[in-house]
C-alpha atoms as a PDB file:
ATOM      1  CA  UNK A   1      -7.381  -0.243   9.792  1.00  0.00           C
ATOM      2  CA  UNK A   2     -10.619   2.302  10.001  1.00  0.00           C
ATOM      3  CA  UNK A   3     -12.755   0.240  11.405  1.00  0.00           C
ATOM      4  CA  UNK A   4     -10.015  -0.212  14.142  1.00  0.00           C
ATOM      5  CA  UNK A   5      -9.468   3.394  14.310  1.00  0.00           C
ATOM      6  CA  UNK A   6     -12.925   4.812  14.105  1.00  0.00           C
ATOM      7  CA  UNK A   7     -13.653   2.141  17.053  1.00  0.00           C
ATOM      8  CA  UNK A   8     -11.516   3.762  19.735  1.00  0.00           C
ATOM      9  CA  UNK A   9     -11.616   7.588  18.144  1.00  0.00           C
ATOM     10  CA  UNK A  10     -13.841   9.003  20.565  1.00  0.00           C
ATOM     11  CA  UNK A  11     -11.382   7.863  23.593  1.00  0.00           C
ATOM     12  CA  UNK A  12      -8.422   9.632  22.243  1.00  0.00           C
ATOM     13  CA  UNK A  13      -9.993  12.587  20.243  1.00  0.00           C
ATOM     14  CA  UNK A  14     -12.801  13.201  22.324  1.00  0.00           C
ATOM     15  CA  UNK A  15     -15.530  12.967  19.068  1.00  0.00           C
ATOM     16  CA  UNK A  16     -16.722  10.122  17.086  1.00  0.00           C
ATOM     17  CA  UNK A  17     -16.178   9.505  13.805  1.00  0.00           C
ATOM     18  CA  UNK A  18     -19.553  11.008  12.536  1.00  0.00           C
ATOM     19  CA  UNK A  19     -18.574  14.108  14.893  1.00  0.00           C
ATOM     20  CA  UNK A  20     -15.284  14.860  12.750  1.00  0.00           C
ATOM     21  CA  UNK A  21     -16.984  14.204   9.582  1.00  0.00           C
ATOM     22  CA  UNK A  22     -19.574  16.730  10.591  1.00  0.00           C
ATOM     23  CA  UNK A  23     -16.819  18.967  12.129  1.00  0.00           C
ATOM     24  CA  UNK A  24     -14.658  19.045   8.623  1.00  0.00           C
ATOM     25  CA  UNK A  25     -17.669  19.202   6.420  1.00  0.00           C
ATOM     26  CA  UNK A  26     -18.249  22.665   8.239  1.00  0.00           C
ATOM     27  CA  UNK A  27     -15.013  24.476   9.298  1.00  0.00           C
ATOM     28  CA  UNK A  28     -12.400  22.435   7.026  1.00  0.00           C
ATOM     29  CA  UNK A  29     -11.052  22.602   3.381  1.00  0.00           C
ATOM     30  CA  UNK A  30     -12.701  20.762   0.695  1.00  0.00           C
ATOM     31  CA  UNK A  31     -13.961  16.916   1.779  1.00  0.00           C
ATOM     32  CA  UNK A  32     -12.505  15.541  -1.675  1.00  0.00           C
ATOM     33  CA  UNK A  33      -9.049  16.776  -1.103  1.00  0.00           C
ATOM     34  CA  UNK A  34      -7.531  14.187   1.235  1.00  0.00           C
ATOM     35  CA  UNK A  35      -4.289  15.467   1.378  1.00  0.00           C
ATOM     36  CA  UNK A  36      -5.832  19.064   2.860  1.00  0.00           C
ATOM     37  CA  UNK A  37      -7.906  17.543   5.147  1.00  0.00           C
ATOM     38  CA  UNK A  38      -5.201  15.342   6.924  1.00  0.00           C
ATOM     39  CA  UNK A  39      -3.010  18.532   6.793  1.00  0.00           C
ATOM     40  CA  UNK A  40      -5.903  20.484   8.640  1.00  0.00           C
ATOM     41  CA  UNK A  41      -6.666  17.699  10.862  1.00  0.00           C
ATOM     42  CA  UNK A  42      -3.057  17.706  12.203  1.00  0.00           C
ATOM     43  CA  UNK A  43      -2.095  21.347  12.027  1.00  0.00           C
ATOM     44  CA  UNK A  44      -5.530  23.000  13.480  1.00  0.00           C
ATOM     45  CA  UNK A  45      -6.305  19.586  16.042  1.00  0.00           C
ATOM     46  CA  UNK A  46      -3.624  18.030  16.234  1.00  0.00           C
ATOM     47  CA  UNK A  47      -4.950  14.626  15.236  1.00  0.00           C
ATOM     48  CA  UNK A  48      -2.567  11.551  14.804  1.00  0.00           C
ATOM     49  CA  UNK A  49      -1.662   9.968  11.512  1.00  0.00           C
ATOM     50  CA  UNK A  50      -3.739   6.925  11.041  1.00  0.00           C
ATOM     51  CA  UNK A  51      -6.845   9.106  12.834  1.00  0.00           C
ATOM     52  CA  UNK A  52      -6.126  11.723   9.583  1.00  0.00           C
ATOM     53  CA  UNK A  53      -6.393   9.123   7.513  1.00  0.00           C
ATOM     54  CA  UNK A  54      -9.577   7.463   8.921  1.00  0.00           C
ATOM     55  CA  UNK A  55     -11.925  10.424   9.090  1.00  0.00           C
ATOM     56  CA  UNK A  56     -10.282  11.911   5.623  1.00  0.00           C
ATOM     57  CA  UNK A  57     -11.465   8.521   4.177  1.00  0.00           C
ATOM     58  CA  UNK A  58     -14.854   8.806   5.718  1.00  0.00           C
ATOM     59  CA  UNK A  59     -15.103  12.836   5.038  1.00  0.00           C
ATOM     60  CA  UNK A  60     -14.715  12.138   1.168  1.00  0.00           C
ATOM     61  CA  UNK A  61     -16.793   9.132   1.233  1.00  0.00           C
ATOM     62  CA  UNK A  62     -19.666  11.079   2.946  1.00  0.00           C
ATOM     63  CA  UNK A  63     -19.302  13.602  -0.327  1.00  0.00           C
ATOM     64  CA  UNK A  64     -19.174  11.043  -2.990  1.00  0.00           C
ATOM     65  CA  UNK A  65     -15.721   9.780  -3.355  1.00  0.00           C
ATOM     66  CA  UNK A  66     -15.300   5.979  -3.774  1.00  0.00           C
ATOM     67  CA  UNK A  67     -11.743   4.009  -2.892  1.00  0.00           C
ATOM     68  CA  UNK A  68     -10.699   3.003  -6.310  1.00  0.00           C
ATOM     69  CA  UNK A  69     -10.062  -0.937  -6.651  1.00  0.00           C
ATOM     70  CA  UNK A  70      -6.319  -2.802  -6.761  1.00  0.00           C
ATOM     71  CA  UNK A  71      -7.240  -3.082 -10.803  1.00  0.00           C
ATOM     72  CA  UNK A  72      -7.771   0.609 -10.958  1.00  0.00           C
ATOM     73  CA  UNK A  73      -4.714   1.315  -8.905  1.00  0.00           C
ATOM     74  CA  UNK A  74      -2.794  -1.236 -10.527  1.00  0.00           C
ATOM     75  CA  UNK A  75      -3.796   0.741 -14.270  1.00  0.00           C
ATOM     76  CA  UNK A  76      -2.792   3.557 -13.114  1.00  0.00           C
ATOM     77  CA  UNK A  77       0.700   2.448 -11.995  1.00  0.00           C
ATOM     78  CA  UNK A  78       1.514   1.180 -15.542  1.00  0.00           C
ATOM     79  CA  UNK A  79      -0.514   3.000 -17.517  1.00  0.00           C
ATOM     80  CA  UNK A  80       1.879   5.180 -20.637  1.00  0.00           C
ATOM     81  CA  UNK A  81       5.274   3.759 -20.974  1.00  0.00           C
ATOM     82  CA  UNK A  82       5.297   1.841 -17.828  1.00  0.00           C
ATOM     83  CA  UNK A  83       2.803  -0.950 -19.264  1.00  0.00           C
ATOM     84  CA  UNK A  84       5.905  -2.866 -20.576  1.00  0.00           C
ATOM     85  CA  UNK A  85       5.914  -3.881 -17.075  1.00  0.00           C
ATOM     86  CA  UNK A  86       2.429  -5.038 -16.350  1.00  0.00           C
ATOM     87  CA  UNK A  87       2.989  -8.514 -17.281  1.00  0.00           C
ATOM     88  CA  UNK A  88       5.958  -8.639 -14.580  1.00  0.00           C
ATOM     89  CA  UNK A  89       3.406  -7.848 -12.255  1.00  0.00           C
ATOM     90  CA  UNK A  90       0.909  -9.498 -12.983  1.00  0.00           C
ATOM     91  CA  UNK A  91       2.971 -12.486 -12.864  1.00  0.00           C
ATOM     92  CA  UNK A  92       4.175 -11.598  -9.092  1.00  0.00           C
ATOM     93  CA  UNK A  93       0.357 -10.990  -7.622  1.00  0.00           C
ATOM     94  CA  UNK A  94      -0.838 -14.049  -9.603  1.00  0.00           C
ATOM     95  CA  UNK A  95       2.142 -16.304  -7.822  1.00  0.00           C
ATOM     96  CA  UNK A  96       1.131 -15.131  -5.016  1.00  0.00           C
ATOM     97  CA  UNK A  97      -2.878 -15.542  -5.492  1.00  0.00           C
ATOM     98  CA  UNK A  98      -1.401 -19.721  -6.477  1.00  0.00           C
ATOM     99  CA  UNK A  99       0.270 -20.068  -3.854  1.00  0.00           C
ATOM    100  CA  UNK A 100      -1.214 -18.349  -0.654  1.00  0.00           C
ATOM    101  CA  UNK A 101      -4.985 -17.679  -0.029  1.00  0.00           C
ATOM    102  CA  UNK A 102      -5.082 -16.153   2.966  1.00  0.00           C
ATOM    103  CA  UNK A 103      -2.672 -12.741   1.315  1.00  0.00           C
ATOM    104  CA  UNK A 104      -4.327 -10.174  -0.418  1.00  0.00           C
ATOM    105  CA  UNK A 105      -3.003  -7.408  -3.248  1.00  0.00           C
ATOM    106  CA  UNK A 106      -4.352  -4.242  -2.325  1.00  0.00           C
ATOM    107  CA  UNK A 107      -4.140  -0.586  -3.997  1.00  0.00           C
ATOM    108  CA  UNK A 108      -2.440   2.243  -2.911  1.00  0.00           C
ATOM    109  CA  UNK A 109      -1.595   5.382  -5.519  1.00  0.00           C
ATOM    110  CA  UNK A 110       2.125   4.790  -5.616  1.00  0.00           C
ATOM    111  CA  UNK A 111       2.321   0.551  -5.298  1.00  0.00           C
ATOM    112  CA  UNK A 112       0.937  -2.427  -4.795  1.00  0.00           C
ATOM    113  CA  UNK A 113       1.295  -4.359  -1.253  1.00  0.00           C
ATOM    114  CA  UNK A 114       0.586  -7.648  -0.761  1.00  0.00           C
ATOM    115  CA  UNK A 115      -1.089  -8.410   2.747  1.00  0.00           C
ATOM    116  CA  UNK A 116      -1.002 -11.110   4.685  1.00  0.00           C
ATOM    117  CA  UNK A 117      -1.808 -10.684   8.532  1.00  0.00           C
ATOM    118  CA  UNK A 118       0.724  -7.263   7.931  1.00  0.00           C
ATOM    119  CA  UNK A 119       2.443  -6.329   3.893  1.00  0.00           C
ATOM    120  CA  UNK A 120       5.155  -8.670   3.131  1.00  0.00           C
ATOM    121  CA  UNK A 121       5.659  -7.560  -0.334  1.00  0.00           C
ATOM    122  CA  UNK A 122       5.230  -4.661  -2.315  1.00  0.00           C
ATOM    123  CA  UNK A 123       5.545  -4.251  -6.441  1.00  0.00           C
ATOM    124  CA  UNK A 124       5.595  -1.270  -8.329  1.00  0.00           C
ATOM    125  CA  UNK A 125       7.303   0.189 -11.737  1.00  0.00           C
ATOM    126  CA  UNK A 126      11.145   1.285 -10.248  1.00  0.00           C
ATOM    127  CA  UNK A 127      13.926   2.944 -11.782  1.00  0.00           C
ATOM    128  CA  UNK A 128      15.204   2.920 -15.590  1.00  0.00           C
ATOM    129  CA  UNK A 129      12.450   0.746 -16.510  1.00  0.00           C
ATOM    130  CA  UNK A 130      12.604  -1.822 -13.809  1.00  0.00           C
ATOM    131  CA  UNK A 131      10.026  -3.271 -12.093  1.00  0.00           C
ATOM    132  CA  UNK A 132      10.535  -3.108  -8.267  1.00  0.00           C
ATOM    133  CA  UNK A 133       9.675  -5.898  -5.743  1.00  0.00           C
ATOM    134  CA  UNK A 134       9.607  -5.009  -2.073  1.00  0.00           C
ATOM    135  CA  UNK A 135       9.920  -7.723   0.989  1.00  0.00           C
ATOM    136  CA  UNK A 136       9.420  -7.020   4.748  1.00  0.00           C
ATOM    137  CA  UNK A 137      11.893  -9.402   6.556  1.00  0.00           C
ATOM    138  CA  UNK A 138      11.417  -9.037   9.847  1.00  0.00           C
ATOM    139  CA  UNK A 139      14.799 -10.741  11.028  1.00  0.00           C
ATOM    140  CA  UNK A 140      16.370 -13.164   8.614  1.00  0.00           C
ATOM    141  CA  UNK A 141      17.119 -12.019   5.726  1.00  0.00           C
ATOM    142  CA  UNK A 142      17.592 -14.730   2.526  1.00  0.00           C
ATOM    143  CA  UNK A 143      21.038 -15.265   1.282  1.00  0.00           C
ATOM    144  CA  UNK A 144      20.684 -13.742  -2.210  1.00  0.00           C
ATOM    145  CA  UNK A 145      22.475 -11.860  -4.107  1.00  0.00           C
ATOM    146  CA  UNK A 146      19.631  -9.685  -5.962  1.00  0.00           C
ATOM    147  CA  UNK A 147      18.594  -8.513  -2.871  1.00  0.00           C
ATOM    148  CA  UNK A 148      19.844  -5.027  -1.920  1.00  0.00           C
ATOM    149  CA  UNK A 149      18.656  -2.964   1.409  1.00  0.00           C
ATOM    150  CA  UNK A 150      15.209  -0.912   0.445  1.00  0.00           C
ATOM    151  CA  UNK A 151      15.426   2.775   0.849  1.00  0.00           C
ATOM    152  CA  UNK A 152      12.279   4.061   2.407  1.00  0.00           C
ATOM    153  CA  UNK A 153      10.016   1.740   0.025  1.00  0.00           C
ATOM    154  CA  UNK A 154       6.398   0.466   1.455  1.00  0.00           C
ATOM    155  CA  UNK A 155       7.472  -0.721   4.494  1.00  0.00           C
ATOM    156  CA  UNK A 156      10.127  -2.836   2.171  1.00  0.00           C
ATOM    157  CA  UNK A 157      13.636  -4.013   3.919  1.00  0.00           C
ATOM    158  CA  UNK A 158      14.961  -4.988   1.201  1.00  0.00           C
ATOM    159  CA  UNK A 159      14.102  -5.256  -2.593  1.00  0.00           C
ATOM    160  CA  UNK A 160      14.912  -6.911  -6.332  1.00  0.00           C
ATOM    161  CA  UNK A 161      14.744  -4.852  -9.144  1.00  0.00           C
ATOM    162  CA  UNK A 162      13.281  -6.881 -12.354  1.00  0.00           C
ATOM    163  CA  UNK A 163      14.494  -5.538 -15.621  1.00  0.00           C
ATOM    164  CA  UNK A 164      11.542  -4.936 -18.171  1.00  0.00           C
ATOM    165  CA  UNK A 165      13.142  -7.967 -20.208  1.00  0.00           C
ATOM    166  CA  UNK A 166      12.965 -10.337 -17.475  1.00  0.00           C
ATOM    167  CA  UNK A 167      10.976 -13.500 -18.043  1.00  0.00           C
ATOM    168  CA  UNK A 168       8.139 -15.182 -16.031  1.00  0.00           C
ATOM    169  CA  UNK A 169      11.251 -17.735 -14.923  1.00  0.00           C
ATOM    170  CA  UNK A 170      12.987 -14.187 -13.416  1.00  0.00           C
ATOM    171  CA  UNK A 171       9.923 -13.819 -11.173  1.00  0.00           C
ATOM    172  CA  UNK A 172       9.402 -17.765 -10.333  1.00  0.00           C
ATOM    173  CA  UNK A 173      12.940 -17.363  -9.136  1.00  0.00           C
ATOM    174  CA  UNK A 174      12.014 -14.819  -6.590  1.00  0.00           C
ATOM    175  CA  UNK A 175       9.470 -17.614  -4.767  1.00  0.00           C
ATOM    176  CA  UNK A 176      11.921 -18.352  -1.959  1.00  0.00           C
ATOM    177  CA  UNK A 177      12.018 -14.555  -1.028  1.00  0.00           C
ATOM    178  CA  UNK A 178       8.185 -14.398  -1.038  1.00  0.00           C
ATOM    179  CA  UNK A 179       8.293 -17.363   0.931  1.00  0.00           C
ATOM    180  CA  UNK A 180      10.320 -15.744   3.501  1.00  0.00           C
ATOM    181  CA  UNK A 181       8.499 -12.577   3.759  1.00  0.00           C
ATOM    182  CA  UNK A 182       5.525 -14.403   4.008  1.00  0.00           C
ATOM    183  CA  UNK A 183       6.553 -16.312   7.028  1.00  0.00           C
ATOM    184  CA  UNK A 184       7.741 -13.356   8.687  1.00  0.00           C
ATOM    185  CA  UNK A 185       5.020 -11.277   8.499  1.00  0.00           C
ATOM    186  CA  UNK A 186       1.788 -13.802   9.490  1.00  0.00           C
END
């Protein structure tokens, strides 16, 4: 997504990428706080959301900052109480590793999506000690009765809740949903 950003950036914001890096490195807040800089870039310029979150990216690079990779997301998701449900996941982004090549986990601070050519599915620890699983149906939905209606979730339509007990069998059994959100989304 930056690369496909920075590409057109001049043509929309009238400055390259290296321009707004410069630009918030000397009249913005503090290059390692993402969160400030996005907020500055839209309140003060009026920048769109996935511009933000390009040249944020790129301003905290230029001063050191490193993405951290899907493990380290994925540690810090389950890390403290929350590692009961590790193995859950584990067993849902290994599935999918088995059974689809071109999809991808990637790491984000609050889940983990699964990518194909757009997410599909999304896991993360959920309520009471649940492990939630996200899926992007696009217009079918499976007939299943686990499957409930996400509520603002990663781009989720609808999602399973796994309880912490549940078996590796629990998440085979959720193969035909991946299926389906996999063929949606490609």
């Amino acid at each position: 997504m930056t690369a496909a950003v920075s590409a057109s950036m001049r043509e929309r914001t009238g400055r390259s990428l290296d321009e707004w890096v410069d630009l918030v490195r000397t009249e913005g807040p503090d290059p390692l706080d993402q969160k400030a800089v996005r907020a500055w870039l839209k309140e003060v310029h009026g920048v769109a959301q996935n511009t933000q979150w390009a040249i944020a990216f790129a301003v905290a690079e230029s001063a050191g900052w490193s993405m951290p990779s899907v493990d380290q997301f994925t540690e810090a998701l389950y890390a403290g109480p929350k590692a009961v449900l590790r193995p859950l996941h584990d067993a849902v982004v290994a599935h999918r590793q088995r059974e689809r090549d071109d999809a991808e986990a990637q790491g984000r601070g609050t889940y983990i999506p699964v990518v194909r050519r757009t997410q599909f599915v999304a896991v993360a620890p959920g309520p009471r000690g649940s492990l939630r699983v996200g899926f992007r149906f696009r217009e079918l939905v499976p007939d299943d009765v686990r499957l409930a209606p996400s509520k603002g979730f990663a781009q989720s339509t609808h999602w399973v809740h796994l309880p912490a007990g549940a078996t590796t069998e629990d998440v085979a059994s959720l193969e035909p949903l991946v299926a389906a959100a996999y063929g949606a989304n490609g």
